[in-house]
C-alpha atoms as a PDB file:
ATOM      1  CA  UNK A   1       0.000   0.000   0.000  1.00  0.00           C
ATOM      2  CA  UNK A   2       1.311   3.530  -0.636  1.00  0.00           C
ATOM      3  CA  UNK A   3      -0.442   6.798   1.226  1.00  0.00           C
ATOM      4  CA  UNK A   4      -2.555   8.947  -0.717  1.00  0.00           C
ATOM      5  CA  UNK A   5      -3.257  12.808  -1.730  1.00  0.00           C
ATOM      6  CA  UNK A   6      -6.483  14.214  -2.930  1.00  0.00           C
ATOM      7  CA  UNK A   7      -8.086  18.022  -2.620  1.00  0.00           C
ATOM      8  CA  UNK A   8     -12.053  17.461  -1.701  1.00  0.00           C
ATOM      9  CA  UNK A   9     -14.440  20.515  -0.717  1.00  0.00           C
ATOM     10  CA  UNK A  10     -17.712  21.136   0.771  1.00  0.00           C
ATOM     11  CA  UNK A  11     -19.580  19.538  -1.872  1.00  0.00           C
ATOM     12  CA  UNK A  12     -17.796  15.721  -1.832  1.00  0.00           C
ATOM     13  CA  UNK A  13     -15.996  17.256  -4.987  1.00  0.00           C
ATOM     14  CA  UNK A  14     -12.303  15.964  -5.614  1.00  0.00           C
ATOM     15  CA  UNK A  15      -9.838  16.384  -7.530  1.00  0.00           C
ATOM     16  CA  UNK A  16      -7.026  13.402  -7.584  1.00  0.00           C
ATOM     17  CA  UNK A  17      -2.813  14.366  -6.371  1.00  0.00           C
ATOM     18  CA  UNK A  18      -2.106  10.488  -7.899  1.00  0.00           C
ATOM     19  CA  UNK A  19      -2.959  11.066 -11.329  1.00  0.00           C
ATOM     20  CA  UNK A  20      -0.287  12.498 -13.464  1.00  0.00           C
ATOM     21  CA  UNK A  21      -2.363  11.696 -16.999  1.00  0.00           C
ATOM     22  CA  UNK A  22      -5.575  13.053 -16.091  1.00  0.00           C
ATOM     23  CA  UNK A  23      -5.009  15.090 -12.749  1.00  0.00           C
ATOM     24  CA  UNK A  24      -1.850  15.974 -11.107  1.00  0.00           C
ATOM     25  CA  UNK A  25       1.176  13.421  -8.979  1.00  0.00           C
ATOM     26  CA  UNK A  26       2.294  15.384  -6.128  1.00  0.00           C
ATOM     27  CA  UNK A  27       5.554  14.603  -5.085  1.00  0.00           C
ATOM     28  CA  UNK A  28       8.316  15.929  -2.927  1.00  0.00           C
ATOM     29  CA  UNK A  29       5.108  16.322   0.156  1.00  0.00           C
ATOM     30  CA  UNK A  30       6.015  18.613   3.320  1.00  0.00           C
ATOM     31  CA  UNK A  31       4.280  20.242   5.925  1.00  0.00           C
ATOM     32  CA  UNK A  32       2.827  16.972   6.860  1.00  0.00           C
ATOM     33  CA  UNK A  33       4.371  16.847  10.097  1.00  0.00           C
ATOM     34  CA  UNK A  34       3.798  19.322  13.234  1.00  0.00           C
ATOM     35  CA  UNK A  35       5.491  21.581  15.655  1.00  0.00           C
ATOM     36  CA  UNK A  36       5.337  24.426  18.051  1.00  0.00           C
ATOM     37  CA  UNK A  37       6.536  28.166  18.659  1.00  0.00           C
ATOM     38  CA  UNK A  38       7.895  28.352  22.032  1.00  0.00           C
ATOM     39  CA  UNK A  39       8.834  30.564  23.898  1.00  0.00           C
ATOM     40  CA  UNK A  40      11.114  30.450  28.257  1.00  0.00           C
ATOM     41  CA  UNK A  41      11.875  32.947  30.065  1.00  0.00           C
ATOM     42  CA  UNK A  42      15.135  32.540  32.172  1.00  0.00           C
ATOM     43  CA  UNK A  43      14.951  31.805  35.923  1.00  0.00           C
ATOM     44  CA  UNK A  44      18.776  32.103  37.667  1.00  0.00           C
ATOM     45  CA  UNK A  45      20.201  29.662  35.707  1.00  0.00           C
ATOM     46  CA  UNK A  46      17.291  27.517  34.334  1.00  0.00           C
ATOM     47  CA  UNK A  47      14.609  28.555  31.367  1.00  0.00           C
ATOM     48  CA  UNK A  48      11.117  28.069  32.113  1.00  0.00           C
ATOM     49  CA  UNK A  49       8.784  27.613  29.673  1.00  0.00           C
ATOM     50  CA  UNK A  50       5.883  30.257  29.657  1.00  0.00           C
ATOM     51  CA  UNK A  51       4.608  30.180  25.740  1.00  0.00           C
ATOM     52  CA  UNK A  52       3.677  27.354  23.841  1.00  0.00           C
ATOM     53  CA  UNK A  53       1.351  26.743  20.698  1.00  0.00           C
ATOM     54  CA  UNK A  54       0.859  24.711  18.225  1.00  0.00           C
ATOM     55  CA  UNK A  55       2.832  26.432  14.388  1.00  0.00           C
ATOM     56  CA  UNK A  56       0.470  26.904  11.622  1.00  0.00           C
ATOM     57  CA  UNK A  57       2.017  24.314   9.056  1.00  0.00           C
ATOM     58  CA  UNK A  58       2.268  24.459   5.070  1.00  0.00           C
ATOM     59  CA  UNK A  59       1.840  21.277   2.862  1.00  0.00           C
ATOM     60  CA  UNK A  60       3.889  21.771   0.090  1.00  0.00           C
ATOM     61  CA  UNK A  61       5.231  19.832  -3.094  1.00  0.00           C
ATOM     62  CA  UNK A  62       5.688  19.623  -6.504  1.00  0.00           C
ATOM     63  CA  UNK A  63       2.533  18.156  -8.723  1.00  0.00           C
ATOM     64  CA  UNK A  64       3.084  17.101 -11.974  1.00  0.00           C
ATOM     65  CA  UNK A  65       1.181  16.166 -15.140  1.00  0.00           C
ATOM     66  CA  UNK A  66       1.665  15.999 -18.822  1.00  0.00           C
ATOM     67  CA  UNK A  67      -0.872  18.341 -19.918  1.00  0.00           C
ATOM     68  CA  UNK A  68      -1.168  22.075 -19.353  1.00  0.00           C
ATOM     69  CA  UNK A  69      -4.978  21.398 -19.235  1.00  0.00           C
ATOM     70  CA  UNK A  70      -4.400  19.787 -15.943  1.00  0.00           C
ATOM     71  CA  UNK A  71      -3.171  22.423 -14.301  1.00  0.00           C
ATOM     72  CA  UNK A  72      -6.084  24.662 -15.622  1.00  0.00           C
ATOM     73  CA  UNK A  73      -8.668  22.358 -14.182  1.00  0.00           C
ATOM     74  CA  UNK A  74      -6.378  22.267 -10.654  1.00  0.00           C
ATOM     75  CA  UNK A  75      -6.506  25.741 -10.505  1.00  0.00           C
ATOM     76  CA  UNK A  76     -10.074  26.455 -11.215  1.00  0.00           C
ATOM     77  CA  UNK A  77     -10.970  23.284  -8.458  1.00  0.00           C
ATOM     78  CA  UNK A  78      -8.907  25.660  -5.785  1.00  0.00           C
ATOM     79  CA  UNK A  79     -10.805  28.698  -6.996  1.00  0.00           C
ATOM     80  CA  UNK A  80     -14.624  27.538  -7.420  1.00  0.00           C
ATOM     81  CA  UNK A  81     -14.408  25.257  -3.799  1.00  0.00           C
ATOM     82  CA  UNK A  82     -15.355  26.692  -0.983  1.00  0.00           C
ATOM     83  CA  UNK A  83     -14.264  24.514   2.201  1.00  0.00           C
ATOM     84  CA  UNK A  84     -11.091  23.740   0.774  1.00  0.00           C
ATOM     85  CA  UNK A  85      -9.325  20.307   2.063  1.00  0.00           C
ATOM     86  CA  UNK A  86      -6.348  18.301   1.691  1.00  0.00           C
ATOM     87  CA  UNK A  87      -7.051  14.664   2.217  1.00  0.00           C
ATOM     88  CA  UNK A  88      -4.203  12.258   3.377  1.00  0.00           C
ATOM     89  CA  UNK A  89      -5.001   8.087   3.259  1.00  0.00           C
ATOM     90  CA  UNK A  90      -2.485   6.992   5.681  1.00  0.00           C
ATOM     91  CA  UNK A  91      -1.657   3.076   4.756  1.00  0.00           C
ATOM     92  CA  UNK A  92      -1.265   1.745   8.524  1.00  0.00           C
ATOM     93  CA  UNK A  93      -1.057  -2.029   8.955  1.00  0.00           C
ATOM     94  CA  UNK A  94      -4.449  -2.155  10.597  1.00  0.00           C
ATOM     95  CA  UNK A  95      -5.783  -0.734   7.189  1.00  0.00           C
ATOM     96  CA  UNK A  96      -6.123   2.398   5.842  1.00  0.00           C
ATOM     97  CA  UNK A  97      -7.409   5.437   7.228  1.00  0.00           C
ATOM     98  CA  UNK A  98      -8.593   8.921   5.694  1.00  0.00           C
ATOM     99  CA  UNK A  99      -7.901  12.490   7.359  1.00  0.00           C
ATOM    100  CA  UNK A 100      -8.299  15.897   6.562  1.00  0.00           C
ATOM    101  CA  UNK A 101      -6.829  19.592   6.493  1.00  0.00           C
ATOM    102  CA  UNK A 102      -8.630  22.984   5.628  1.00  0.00           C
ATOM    103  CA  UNK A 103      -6.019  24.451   3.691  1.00  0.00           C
ATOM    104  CA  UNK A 104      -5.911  27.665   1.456  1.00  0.00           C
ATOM    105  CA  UNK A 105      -4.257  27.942  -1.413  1.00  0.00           C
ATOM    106  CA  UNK A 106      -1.085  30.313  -1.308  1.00  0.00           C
ATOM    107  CA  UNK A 107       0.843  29.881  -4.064  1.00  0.00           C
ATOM    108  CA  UNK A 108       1.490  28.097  -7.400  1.00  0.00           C
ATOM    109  CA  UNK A 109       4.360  28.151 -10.207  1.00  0.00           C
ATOM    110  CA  UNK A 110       3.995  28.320 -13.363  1.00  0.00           C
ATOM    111  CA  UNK A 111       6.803  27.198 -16.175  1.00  0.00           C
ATOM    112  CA  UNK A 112       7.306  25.630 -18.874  1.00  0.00           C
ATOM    113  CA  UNK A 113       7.135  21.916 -19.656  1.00  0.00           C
ATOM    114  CA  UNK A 114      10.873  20.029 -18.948  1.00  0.00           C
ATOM    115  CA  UNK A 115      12.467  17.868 -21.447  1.00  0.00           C
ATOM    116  CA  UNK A 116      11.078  15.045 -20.807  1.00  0.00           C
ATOM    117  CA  UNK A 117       7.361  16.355 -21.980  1.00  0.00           C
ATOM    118  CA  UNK A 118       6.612  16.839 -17.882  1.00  0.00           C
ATOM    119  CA  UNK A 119       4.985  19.880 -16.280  1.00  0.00           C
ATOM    120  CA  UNK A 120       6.422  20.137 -12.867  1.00  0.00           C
ATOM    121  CA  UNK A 121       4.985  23.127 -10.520  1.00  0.00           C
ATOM    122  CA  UNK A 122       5.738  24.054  -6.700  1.00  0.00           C
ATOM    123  CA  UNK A 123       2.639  24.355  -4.831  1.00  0.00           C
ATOM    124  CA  UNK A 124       1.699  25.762  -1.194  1.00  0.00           C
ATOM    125  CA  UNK A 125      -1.110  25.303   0.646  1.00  0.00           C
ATOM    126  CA  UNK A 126      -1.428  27.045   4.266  1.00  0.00           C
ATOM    127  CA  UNK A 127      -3.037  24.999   6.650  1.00  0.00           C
ATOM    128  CA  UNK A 128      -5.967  26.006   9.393  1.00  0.00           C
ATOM    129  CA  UNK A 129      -6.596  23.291  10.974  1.00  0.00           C
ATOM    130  CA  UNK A 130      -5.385  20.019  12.591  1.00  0.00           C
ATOM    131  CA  UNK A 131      -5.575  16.881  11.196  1.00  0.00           C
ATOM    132  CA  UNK A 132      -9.117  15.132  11.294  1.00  0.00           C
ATOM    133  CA  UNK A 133     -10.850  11.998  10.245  1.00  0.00           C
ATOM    134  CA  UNK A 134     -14.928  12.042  10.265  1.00  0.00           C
ATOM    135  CA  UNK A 135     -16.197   9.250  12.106  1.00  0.00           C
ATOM    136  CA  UNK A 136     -20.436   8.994  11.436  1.00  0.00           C
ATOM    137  CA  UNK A 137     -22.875   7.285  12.716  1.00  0.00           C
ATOM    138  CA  UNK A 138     -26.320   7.376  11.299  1.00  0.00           C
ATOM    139  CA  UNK A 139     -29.514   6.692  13.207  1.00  0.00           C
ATOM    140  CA  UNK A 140     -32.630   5.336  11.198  1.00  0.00           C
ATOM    141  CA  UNK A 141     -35.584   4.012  11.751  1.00  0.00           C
ATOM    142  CA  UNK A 142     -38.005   4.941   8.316  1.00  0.00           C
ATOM    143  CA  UNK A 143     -35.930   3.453   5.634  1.00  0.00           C
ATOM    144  CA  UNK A 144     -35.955  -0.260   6.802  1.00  0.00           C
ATOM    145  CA  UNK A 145     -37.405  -1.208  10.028  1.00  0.00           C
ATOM    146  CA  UNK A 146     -35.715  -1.026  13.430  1.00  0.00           C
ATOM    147  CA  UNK A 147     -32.104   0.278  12.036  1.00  0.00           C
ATOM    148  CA  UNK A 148     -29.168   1.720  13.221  1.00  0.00           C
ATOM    149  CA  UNK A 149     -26.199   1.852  10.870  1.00  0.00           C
ATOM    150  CA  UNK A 150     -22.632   3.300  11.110  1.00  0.00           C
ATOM    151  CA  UNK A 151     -19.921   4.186   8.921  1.00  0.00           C
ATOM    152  CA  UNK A 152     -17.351   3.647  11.630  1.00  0.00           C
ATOM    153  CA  UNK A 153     -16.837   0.919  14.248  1.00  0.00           C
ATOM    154  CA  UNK A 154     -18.307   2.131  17.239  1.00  0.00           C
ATOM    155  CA  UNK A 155     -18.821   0.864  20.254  1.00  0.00           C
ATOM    156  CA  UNK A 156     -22.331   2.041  20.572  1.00  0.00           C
ATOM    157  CA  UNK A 157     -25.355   1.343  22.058  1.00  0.00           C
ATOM    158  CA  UNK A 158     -29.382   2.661  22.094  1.00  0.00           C
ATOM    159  CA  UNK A 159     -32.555   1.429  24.231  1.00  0.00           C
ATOM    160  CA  UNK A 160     -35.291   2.786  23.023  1.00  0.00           C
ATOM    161  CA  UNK A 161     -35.930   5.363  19.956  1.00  0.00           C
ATOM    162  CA  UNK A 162     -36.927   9.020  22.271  1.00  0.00           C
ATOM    163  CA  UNK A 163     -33.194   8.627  23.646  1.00  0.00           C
ATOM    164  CA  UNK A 164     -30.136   7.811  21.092  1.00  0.00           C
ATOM    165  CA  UNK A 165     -26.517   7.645  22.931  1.00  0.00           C
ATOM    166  CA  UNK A 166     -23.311   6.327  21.935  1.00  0.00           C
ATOM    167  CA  UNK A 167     -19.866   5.791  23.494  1.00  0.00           C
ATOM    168  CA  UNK A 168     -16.952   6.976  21.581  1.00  0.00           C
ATOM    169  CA  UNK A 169     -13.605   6.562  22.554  1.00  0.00           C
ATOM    170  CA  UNK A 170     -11.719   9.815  21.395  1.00  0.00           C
ATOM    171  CA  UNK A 171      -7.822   8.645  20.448  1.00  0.00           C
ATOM    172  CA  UNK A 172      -7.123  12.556  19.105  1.00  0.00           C
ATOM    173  CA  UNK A 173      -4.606  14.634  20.710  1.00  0.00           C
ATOM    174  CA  UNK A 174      -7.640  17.057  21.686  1.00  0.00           C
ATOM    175  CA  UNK A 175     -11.186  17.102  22.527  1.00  0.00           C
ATOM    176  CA  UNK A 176     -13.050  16.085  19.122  1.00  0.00           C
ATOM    177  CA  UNK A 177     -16.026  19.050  18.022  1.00  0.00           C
ATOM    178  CA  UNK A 178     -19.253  16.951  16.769  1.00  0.00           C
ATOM    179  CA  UNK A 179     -22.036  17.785  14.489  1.00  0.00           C
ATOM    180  CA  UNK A 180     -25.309  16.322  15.087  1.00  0.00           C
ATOM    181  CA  UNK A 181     -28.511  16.553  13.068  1.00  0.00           C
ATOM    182  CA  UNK A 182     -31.944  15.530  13.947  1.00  0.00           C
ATOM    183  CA  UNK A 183     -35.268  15.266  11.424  1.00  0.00           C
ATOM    184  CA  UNK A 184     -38.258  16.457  12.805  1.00  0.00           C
ATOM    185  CA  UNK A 185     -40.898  15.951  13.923  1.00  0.00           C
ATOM    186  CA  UNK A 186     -39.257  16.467  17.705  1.00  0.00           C
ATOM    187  CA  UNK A 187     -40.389  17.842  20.510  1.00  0.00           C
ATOM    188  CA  UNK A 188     -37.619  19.460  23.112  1.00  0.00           C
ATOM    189  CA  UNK A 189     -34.477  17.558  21.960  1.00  0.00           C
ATOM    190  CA  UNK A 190     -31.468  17.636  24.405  1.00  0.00           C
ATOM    191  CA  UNK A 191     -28.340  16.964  23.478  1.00  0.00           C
ATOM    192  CA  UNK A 192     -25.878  15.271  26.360  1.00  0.00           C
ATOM    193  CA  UNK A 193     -22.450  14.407  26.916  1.00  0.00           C
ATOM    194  CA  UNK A 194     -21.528  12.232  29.754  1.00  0.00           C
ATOM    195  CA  UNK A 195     -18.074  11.194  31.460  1.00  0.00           C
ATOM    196  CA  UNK A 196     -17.919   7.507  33.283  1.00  0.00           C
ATOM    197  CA  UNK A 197     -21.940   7.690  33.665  1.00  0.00           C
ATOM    198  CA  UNK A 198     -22.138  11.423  34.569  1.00  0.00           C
ATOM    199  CA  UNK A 199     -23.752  14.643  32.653  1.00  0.00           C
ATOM    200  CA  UNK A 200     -20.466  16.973  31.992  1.00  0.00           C
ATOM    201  CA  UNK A 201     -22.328  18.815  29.499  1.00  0.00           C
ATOM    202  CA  UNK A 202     -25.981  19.801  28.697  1.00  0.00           C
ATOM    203  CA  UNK A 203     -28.328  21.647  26.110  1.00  0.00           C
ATOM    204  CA  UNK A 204     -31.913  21.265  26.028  1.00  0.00           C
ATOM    205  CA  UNK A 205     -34.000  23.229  23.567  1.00  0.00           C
ATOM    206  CA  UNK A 206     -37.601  23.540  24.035  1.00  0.00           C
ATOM    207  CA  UNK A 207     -39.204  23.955  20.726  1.00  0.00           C
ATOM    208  CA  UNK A 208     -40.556  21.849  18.538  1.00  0.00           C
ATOM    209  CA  UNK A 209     -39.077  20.593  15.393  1.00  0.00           C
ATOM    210  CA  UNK A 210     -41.427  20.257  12.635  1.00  0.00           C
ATOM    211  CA  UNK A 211     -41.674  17.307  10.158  1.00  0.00           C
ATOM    212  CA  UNK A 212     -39.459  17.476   7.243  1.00  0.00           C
ATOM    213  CA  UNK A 213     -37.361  20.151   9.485  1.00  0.00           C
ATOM    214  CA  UNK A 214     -33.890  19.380  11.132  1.00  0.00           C
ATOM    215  CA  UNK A 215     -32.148  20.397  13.874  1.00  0.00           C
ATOM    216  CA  UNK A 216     -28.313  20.913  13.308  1.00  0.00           C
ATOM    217  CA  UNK A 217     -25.787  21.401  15.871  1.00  0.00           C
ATOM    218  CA  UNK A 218     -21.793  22.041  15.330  1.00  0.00           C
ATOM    219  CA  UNK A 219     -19.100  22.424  17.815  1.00  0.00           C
ATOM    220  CA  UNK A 220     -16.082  22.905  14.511  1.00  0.00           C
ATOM    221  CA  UNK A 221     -14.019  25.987  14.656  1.00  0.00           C
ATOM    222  CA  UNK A 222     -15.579  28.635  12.179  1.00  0.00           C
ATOM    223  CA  UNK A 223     -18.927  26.411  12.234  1.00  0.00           C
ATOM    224  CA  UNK A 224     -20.191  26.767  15.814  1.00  0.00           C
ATOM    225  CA  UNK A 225     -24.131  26.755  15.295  1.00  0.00           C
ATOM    226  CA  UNK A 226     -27.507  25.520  16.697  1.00  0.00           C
ATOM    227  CA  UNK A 227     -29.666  25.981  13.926  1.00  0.00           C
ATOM    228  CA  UNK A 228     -32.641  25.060  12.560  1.00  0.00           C
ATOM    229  CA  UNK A 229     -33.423  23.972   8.907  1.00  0.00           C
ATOM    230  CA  UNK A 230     -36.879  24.830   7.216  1.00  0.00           C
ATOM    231  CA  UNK A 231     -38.055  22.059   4.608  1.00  0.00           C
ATOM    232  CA  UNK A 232     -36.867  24.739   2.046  1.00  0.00           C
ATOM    233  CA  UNK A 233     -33.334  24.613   2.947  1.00  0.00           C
ATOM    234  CA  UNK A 234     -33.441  28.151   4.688  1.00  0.00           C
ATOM    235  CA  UNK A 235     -31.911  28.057   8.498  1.00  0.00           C
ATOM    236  CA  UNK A 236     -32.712  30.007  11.405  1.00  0.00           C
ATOM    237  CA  UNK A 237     -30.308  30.512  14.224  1.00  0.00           C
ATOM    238  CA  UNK A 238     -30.964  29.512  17.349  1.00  0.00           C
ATOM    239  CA  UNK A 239     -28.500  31.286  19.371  1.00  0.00           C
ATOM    240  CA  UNK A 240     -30.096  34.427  19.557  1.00  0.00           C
ATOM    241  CA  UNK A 241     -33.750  32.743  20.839  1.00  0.00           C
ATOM    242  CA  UNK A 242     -34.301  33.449  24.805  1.00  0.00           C
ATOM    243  CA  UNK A 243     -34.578  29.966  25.566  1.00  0.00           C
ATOM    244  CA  UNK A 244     -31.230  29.489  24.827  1.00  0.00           C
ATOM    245  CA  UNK A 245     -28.719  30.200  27.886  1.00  0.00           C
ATOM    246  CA  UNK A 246     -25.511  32.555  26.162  1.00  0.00           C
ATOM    247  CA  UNK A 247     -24.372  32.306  29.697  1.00  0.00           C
ATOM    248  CA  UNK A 248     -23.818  28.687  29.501  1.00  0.00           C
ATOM    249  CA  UNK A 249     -21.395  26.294  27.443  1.00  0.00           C
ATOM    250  CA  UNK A 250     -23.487  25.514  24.916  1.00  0.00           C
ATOM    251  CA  UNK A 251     -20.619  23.742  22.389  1.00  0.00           C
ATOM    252  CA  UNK A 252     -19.641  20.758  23.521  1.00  0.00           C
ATOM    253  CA  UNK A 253     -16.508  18.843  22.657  1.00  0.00           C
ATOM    254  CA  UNK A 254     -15.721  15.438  23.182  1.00  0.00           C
ATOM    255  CA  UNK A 255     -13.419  15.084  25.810  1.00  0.00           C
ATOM    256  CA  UNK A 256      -9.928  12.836  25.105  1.00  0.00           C
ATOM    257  CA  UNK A 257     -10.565   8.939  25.810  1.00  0.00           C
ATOM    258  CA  UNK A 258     -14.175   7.619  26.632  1.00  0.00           C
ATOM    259  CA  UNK A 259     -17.244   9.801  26.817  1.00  0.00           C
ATOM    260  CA  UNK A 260     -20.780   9.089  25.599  1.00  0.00           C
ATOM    261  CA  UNK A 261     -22.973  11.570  23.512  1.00  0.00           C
ATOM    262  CA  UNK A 262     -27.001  11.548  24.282  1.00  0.00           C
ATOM    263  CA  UNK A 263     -29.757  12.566  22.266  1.00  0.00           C
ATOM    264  CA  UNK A 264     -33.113  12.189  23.333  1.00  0.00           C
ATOM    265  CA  UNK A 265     -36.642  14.382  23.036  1.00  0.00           C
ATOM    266  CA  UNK A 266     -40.099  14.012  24.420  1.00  0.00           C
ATOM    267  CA  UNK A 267     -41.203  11.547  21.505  1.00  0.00           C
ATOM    268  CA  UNK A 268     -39.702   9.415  18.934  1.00  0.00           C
ATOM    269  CA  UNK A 269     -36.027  10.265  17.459  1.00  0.00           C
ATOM    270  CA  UNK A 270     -36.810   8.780  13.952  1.00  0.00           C
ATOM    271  CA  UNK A 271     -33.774   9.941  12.427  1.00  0.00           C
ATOM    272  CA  UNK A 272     -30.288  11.590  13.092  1.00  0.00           C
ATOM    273  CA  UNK A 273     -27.086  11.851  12.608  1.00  0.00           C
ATOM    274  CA  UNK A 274     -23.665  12.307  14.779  1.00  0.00           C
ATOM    275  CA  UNK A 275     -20.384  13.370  13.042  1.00  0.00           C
ATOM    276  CA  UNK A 276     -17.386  13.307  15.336  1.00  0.00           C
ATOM    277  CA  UNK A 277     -13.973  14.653  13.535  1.00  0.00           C
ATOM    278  CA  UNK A 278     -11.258  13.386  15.963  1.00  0.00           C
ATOM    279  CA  UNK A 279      -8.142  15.630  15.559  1.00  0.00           C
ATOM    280  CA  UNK A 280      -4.567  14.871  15.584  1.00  0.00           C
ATOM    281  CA  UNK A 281      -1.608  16.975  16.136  1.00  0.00           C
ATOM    282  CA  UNK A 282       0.450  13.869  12.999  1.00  0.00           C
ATOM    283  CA  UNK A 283      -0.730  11.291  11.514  1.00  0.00           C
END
């Protein structure tokens, strides 16, 4: 097995970094690594440590194809995707596993082709966030009976369909943001996170949730919401609605190591869906 590179965006879009006949081969990959800025301040003859933080990295390389074309439809991918990520399929001898970057673009070269009929080009992508891999689980009851499937191995568990909870065991180097969304109809759905059995976190929303509405919830940096969606597509914030506490910590994050997420409401929870993205410092 050999790792992989791909761009993908918002809209499950990519565009292939393996492909030097019909995309692009990156080679020559950096950035893929971490570090921090650091900063000690001296104390008689010893240096004590009073800044630390993680660097912002850059992924860079060289990608490479044998048409000019190629780099045309590379460039106008970057441009026309919003959500830009880089995507890294690490080959680990358990099997392989996908993670993620939101990158910008910052720079590309352009030259001319080299002798031997090859376009090669520097590119550099800055990077804003950790790594992250998107562990789902998907919660169903309408499309075929009494159903619960999951795109992830969880250990996970339900008893009854007005409360949904599962136990995920978060390996990242730091707590793990989630995004949850419930279909209507719902009536006052709480969302829960608990530590060995106990409620460390808590939002309950009274309202009800409409059929062929959702409720979506997000804890990721640069998408904290609680929201509602109309059957249109149009959203209404909920953060701004009295019933909801701004005194409170309402975005959770998944603690590192075991915790369990609950959803429940006064009547059924037909449907939903829990996206965990589990971040890590390497990979």
């Amino acid at each position: 097995m050999v790792r992989e590179f791909k761009l993908t965006n918002n809209k499950g879009q990519s565009y292939s970094l393996m492909d030097i006949e019909n995309y692009v081969l990156l080679t020559e990959p950096a950035g893929l690594g971490y570090g921090y800025e650091t900063q000690y301040e001296q104390v008689g003859n010893s240096f004590v440590e009073n800044i630390r933080k993680i660097q912002q990295e850059q992924i860079t390389g060289v990608i490479n194809t044998l048409k000019y074309d190629n780099i045309r439809s590379l460039v106008s991918f970057i441009e026309k995707s919003e959500g830009l990520r880089f995507s890294y399929k690490v080959p680990y001898e358990t099997g392989p596993k996908e993670f993620f970057k939101d990158i910008q673009i910052q720079s590309m070269s352009k030259s001319e082709k080299n002798p031997n009929g090859i376009i090669s080009e520097t590119i550099v992508f800055d990077c804003l966030s950790l790594w992250y891999a998107e562990d789902q689980t998907v919660y169903d009851v309408t499309s075929g009976g009494d159903e619960m499937r999951w795109d992830y191995t969880w250990d996970a568990r339900y008893t009854n369909y007005d409360i949904r909870s599962l136990v995920y065991n978060n390996q990242g180097d730091v707590p793990a943001p989630i995004f949850i969304e419930i279909d209507g109809e719902v009536e006052n759905p709480k969302i829960e996170i608990l530590v060995d059995g106990e409620t460390v976190e808590s939002l309950e929303i009274p309202i009800t949730i409409q059929e062929y509405d959702k409720l979506l919830y997000s804890s990721r940096n640069k998408q904290l919401f609680i929201k509602k969606q109309l059957a249109d597509g149009t959203t209404e914030s909920l953060f701004t609605k009295q019933y909801i506490d701004i005194t409170n910590n309402n975005i959770f994050e998944l603690p590192k190591g075991v915790s369990e997420i609950k959803i429940s409401a006064d009547e059924e929870i037909q449907s939903a869906k829990i996206t965990v993205y589990s971040q890590y410092k390497a990979v």
